[in-house]
Each structure stands twice: as structure tokens, then as C-alpha cells.
Protein backbone atom coordinates (compact mmCIF):
# COMPACT_ATOMS: atom_id res chain seq x y z
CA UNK A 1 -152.63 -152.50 -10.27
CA UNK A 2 -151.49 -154.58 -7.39
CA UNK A 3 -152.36 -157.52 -6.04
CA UNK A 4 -152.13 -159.24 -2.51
CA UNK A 5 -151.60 -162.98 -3.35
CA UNK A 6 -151.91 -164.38 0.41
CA UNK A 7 -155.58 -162.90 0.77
CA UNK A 8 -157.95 -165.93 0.16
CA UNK A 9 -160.53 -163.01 -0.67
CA UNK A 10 -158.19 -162.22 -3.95
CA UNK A 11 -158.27 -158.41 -2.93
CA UNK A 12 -157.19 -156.02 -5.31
CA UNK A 13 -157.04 -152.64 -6.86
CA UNK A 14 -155.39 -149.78 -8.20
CA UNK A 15 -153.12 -146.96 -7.18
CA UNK A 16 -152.70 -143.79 -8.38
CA UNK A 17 -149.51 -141.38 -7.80
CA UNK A 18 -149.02 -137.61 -8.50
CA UNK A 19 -145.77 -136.50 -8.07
CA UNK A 20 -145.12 -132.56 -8.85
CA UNK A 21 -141.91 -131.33 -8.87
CA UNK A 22 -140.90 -127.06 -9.56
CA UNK A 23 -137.84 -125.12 -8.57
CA UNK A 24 -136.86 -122.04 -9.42
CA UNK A 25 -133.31 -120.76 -8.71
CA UNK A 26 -131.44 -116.89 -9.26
CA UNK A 27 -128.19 -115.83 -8.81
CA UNK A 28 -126.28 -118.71 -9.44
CA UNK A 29 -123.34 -116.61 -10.95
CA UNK A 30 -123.84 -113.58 -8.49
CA UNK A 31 -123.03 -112.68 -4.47
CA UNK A 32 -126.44 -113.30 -3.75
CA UNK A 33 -129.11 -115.99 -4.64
CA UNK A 34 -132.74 -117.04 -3.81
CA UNK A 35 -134.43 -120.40 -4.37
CA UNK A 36 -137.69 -121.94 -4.20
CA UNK A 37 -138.46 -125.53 -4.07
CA UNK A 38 -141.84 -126.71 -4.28
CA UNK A 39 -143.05 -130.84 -4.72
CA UNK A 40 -146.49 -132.26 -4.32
CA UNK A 41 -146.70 -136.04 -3.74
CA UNK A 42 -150.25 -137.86 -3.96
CA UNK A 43 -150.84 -141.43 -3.48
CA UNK A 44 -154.57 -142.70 -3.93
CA UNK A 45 -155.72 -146.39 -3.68
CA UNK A 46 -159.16 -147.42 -5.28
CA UNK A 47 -160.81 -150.99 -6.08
CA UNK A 48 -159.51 -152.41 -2.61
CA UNK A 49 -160.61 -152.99 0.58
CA UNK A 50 -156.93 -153.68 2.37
CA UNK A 51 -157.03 -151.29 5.16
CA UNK A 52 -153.54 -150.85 5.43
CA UNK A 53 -153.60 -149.42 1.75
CA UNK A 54 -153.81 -145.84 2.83
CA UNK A 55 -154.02 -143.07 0.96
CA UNK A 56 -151.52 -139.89 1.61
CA UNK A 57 -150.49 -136.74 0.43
CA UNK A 58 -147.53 -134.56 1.23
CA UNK A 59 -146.81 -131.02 0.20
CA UNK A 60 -143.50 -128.87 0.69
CA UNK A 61 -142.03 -125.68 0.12
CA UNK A 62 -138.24 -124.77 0.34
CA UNK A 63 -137.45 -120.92 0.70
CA UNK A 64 -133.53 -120.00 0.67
CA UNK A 65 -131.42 -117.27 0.21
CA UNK A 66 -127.78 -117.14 -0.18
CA UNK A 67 -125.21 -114.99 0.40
CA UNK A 68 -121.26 -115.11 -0.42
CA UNK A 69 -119.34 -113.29 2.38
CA UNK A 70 -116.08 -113.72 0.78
CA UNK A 71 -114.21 -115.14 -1.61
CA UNK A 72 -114.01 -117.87 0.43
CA UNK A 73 -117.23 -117.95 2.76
CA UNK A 74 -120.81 -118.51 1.83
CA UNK A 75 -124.17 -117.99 4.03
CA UNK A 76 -127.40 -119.43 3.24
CA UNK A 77 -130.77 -119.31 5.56
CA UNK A 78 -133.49 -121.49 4.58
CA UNK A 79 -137.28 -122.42 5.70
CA UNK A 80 -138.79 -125.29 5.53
CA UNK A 81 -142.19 -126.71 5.65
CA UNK A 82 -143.94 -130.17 4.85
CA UNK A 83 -147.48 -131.23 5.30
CA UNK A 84 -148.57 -134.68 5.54
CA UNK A 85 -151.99 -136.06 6.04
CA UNK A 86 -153.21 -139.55 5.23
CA UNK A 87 -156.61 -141.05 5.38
CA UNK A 88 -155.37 -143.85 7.61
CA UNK A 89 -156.93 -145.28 10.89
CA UNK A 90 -155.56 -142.33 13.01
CA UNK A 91 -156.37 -139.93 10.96
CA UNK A 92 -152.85 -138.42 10.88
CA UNK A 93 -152.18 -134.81 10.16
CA UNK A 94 -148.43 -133.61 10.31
CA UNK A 95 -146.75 -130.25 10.02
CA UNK A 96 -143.01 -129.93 10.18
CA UNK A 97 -141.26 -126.91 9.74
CA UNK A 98 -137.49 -126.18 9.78
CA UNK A 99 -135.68 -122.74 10.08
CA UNK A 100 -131.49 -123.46 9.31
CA UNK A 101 -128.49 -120.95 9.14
CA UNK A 102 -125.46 -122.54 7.01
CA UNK A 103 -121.97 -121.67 7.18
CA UNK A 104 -119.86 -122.86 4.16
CA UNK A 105 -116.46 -122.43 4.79
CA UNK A 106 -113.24 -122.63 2.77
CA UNK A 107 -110.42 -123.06 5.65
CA UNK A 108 -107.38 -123.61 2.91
CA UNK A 109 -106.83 -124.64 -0.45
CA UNK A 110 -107.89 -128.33 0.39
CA UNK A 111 -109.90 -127.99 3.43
CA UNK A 112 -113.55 -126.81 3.38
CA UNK A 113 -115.90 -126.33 6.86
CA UNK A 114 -119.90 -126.80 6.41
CA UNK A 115 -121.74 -126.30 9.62
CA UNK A 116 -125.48 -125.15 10.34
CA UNK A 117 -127.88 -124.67 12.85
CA UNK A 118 -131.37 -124.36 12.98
CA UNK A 119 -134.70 -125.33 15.02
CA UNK A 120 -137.28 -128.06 14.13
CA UNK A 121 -141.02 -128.05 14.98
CA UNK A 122 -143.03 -131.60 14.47
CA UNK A 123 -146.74 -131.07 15.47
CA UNK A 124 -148.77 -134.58 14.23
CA UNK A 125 -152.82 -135.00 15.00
CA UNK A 126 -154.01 -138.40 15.62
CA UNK A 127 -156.96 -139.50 16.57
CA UNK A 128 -157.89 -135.73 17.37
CA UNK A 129 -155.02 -135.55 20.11
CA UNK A 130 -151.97 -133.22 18.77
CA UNK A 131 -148.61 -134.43 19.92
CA UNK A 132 -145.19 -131.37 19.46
CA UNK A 133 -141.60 -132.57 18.87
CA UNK A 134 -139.45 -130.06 18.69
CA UNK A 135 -135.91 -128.91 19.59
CA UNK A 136 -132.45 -127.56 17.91
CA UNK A 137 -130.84 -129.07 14.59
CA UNK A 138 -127.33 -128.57 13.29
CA UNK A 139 -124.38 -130.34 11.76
CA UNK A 140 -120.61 -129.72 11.78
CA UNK A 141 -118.37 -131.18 8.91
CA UNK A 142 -114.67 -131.33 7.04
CA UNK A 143 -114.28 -131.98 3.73
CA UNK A 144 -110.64 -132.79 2.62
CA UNK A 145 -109.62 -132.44 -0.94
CA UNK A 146 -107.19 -134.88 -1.99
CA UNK A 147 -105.34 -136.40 -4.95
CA UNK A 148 -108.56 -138.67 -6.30
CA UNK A 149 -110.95 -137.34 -4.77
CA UNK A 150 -111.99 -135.89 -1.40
CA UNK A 151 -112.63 -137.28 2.32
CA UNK A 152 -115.37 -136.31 5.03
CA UNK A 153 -116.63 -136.65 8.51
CA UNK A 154 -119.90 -135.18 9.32
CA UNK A 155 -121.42 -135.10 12.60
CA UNK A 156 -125.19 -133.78 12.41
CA UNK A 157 -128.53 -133.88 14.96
CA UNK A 158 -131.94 -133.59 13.68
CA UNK A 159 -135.22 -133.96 15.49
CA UNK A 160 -138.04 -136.98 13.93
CA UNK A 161 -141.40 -137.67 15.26
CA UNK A 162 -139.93 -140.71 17.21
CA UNK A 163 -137.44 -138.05 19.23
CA UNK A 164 -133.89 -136.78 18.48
CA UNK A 165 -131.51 -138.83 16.08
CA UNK A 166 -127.60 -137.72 16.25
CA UNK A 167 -125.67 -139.59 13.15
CA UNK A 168 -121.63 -139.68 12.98
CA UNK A 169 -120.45 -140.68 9.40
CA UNK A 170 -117.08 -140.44 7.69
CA UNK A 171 -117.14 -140.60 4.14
CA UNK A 172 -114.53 -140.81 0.88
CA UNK A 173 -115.38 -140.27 -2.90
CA UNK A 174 -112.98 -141.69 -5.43
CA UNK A 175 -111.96 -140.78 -8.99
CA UNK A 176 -111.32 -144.18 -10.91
CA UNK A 177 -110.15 -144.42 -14.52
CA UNK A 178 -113.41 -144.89 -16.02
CA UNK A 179 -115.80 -144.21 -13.25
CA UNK A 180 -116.12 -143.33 -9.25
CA UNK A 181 -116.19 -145.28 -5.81
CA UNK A 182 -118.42 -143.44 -3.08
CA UNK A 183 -118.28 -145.17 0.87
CA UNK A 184 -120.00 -143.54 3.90
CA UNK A 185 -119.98 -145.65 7.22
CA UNK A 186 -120.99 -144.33 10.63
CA UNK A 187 -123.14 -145.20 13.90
CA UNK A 188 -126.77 -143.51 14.40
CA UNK A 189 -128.15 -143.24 17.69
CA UNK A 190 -131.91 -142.85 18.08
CA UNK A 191 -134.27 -141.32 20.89
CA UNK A 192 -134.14 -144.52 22.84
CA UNK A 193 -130.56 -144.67 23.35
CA UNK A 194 -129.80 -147.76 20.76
CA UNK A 195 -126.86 -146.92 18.02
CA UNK A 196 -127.16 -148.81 15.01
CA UNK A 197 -124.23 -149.11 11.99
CA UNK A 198 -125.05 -146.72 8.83
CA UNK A 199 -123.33 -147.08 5.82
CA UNK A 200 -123.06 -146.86 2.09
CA UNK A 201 -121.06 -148.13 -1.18
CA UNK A 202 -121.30 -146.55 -4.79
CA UNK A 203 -119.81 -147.95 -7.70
CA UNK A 204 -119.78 -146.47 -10.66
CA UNK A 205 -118.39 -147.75 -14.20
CA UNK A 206 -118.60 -145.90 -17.51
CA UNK A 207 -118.31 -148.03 -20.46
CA UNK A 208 -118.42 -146.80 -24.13
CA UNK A 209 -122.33 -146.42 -24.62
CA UNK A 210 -123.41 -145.84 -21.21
CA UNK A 211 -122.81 -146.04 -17.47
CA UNK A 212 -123.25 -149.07 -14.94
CA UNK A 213 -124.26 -148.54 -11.52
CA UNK A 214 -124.20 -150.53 -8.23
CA UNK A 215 -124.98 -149.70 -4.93
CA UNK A 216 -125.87 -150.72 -1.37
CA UNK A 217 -126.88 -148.56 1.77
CA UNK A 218 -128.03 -148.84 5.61
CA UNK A 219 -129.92 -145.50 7.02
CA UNK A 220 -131.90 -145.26 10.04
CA UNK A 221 -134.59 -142.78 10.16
CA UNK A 222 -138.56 -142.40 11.81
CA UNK A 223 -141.32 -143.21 9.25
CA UNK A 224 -144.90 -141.82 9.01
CA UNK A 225 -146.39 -144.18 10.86
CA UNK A 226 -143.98 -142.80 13.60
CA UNK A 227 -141.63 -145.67 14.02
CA UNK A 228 -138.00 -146.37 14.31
CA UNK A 229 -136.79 -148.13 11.12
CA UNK A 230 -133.45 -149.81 9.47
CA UNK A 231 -134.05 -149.75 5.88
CA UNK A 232 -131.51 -151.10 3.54
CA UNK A 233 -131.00 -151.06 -0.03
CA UNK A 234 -129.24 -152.89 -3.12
CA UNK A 235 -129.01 -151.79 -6.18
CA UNK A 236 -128.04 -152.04 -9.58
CA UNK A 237 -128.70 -150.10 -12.34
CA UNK A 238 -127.54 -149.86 -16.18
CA UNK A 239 -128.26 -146.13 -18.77
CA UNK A 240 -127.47 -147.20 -22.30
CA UNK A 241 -127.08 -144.57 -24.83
CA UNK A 242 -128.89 -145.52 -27.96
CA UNK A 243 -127.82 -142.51 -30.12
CA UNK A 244 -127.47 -138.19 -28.85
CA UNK A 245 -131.18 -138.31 -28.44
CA UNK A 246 -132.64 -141.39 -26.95
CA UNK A 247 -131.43 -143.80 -23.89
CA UNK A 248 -132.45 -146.96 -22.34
CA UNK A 249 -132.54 -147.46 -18.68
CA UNK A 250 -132.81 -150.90 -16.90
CA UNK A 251 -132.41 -151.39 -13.22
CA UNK A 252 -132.90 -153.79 -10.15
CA UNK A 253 -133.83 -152.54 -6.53
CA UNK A 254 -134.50 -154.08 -3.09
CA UNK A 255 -135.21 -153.06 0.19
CA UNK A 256 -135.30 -154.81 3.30
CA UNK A 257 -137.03 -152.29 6.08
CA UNK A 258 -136.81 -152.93 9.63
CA UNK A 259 -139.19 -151.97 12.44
CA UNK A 260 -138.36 -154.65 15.03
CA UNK A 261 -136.42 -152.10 17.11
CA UNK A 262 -134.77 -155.00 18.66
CA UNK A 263 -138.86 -156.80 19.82
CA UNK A 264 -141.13 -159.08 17.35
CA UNK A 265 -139.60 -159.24 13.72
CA UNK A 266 -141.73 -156.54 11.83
CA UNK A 267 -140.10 -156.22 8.78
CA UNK A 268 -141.02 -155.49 4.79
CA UNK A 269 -139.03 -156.55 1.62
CA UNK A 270 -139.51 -154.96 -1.55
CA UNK A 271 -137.93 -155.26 -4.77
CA UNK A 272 -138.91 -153.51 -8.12
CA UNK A 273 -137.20 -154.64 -11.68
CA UNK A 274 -138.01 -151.48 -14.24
CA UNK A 275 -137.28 -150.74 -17.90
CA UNK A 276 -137.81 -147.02 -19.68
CA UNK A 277 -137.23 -145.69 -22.73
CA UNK A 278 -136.62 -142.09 -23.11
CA UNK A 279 -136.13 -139.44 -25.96
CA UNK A 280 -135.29 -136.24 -26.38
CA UNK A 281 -137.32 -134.44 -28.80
CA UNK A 282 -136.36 -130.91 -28.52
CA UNK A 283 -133.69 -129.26 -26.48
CA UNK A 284 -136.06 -128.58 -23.91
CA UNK A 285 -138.69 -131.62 -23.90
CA UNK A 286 -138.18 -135.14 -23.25
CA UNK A 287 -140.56 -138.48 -23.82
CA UNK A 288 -140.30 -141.37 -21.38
CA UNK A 289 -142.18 -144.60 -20.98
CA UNK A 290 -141.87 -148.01 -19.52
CA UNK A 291 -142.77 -150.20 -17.47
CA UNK A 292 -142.24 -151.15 -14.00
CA UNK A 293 -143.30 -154.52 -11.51
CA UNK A 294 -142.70 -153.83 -7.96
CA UNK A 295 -143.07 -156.87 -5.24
CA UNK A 296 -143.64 -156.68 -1.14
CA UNK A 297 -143.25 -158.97 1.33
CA UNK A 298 -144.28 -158.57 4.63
CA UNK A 299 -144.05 -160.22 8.55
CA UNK A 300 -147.84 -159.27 9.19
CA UNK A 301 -149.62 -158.40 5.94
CA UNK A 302 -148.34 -161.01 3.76
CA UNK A 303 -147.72 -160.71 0.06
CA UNK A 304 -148.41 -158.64 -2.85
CA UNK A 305 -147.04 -157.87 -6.02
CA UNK A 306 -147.95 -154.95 -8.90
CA UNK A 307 -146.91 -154.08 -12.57
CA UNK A 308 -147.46 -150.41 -14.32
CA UNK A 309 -146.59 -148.84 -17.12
CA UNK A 310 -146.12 -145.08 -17.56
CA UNK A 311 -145.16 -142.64 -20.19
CA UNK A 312 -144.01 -138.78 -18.98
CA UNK A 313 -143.37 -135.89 -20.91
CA UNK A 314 -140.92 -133.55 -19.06
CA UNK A 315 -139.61 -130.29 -19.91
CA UNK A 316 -136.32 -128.51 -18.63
CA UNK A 317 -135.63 -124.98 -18.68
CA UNK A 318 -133.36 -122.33 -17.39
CA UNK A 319 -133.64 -118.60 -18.07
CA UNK A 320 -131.76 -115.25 -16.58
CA UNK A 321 -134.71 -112.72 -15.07
């Protein structure tokens, strides 16, 4: 349930999410591999009359194949295709489909090449009128392999529903004694010209019974209500390993996202605090449950705050066809 605690009317409710998730993957050993990735996300709001509390659904489906050239080059072509409709004001329908060619590249024995390229279609419906983004998407990169770890720069385009968005990063992963540091900084320039700072820091610490986590990150992206945002994030977040089949896992998040685009402060801060228990009770099948209180904050739409608790039961499997 959730709750919006600055409307005098005391509206509330209840959400719903589906979230399915298959993949299925051959080849992994051999010259040649094909893989399909398939995820269904379904958000439904009852109870409430909030307007803004829309309710969505998005669908994809990932289709690659690989291909190893060489011993030391690899070739994978993939297609992808997402469609998004919420029952929103608009009435917005989007399809998006990419088509990318990958290049992975092993230059020497510590220098590896990654580059792609690849077209992107955006058509979105709203309000009845259909609106087409579309235009060329690719990235270039070096990876560096050195004594602790490795080094990157990555320059890579891709097309949103607000325009084109280029992103420059350089990055550098870090073996530690008993753990890892990750960093990624960079610029990202947007459709309309502005270039905001990127970035990201990943600490991780692994103690005796478990592993420690803390992390903070700045992306820019468009989101699906077709605005320019700034969304960053802090986290931290702690698995402790009760025995070899059962784990706890505790962890803090918040979010501050940004859609002033420079004009009047529009922006939404979230934080969620969740606890889950999980077991394993065969090789293949897992039990999870907990409990989880998310709270929002927001310029325009005030306040609200909601608490659920869940229980999964998950399966993993691999087999050889």
C-alpha cells in the first residue's frame, strides 16, 4: 500500500507489480552462440484516485547471435524491441526497436577493442498523434588490463525519445585485498546541447560472513514521460551469510531525480530501507521474503510513503540441448 500524506483527502491505495524475467542462452563453450532475453514488467494501481498514479506495462525481447572469428575476435548481432504503453493522460504507446553489430576485439595481451554500431527507431503515440525518433547508435572503447585490475574509456551515442545523447566516460576497476573499487566519471551531452558530469563509485568489502557494499552514481538519461533527467543514487547495502543455505540481505537506497533541465526545480527524492531473507532449498530452488518501505518526495505532488512485504520462489537452471 502507499500512502500520500500531504493530500488533505487521505488518498490511498494499492499497487501491484509483475515482473517476469526468462533467458535462454547456447553455445557458451562453442564458436557460435544464440540468446534470447525476454522480461515482462506490469505495474497496476487500484484503491486511488491520484492521477499521476499511472498504470504501465513494458514488454521486451532480446535476439542475439554470436560468432568467434578468431582466437582473438568475437562478432555478435542483436535485435531489440520494447513496448511500452501506460494508461496515463496521453495515452502513451511506445515502440523502440534496436538492430546492433558488435566487434569485440583483442588488440594484445592487455589491450582489448569493443566497438558497435547499429540503428534505433523510437515511434511513441500520444494523444492519437505518433511522433518517430530515430537515427544511428554505436560506441567505440579500450579496455586496458593492468596489474589490479583494468582501465577504460568508452565513447558511445544512442538515440532517446528526447533526441540524441553522446556520453564520454573513462573508467578503472580495482582488485583490493579483501574486496574491489569501481569509478566511472565522464560528461553527457543531451539533444539540447547542455553537457552534464556522469559518474560513479563502487566499494566493495568482503568480510568473513558476508560482503558490504557502498555506492553512489550520476546518469543522465530521457524518461517515459519524455523528459531530460539527472538521477542520482546512494547506496549501501550489506549480504550476510547465515550458514551454505540461507542469507540475509539488508540495504539502504536513495535517489534524488532531476527534471529541472536548468528551468523551475522539478525534482523527486526517494529512498527505500529493505530487509529479505532467503534460502536455498534445493540446488535449483530458492525461498525469499521480506519486507520493504519505500518513501517519495516530490516539488509538485507532495509526499507519500509505502511498506510491502513479499515472499518469491525462484528457480535456476542450466542445461546443454
Amino acid at each position: 500500500p502507499f500512502t500520500d500524506v500531504n493530500d488533505e483527502s487521505g488518498d490511498s491505495g494499492t499497487v501491484a507489480t509483475t515482473d517476469v524475467e526468462l533467458r535462454y542462452e547456447t553455445g557458451l563453450q562453442e564458436p557460435f552462440g544464440f540468446s534470447v532475453d525476454l522480461t515482462h514488467n506490469k505495474i497496476d494501481y487500484s484503491d486511488t484516485t491520484d492521477p499521476d498514479l499511472e498504470d504501465s506495462q513494458t514488454d521486451r525481447a532480446v535476439v542475439a547471435a554470436r560468432m568467434r572469428l578468431s582466437s582473438v575476435s568475437t562478432v555478435t548481432v542483436s535485435a531489440d524491441r520494447e513496448w511500452y504503453e501506460a494508461d496515463d493522460a496521453e495515452q502513451t504507446d511506445r515502440d523502440t526497436e534496436t538492430y546492433l553489430a558488435a566487434l569485440r576485439h583483442e588488440m594484445g595481451p592487455t589491450l582489448t577493442l569493443d566497438a558497435s554500431l547499429g540503428h534505433t527507431r523510437i515511434e511513441t503515440e500520444e494523444f492519437g498523434i505518433t511522433e518517430v525518433d530515430s537515427g544511428a547508435v554505436g560506441s567505440i572503447g579500450l579496455t586496458r588490463a593492468l596489474g589490479n585490475g583494468t582501465a577504460n574509456v568508452l565513447l558511445a551515442t544512442r538515440i532517446e525519445t528526447t533526441g540524441r545523447r553522446t556520453e564520454l566516460t573513462f573508467g578503472r576497476e580495482m582488485e583490493l585485498p579483501r574486496g574491489s573499487l569501481e569509478a566511472m566519471i565522464g560528461a553527457s551531452r543531451g539533444n539540447d546541447g547542455d553537457i552534464d558530469a556522469i559518474g560513479s563509485l563502487t566499494y566493495v568489502q568482503r568480510t568473513r560472513s558476508g560482503e558490504l557494499t557502498a555506492s553512489v552514481s550520476r546518469s543522465a538519461y530521457a524518461d517515459d514521460d519524455d523528459e531530460s533527467v539527472l538521477d542520482t543514487r546512494a547506496a549501501v547495502t550489506y549480504r550476510h551469510e547465515i550458514n551454505s543455505v540461507s542469507r540475509l540481505d539488508l540495504g539502504v537506497e536513495w535517489s534524488l531525480v532531476d527534471r529541472s533541465a536548468g528551468g523551475v526545480p522539478d525534482e523527486t527524492d526517494y529512498t527505500r530501507v529493505s530487509a529479505a531473507y532467503t534460502r536455498e532449498l534445493t540446488a535449483d530452488w530458492d525461498l525469499t521474503g521480506g519486507i520493504t518501505h519505500r518513501t517519495r518526495s516530490d516539488t509538485d505532488e507532495g509526499d507519500a510513503d509505502s511498506t510491502s512485504v513479499f515472499l518469491t520462489l525462484s528457480r535456476n537452471f542450466s542445461f546443454r540441448p
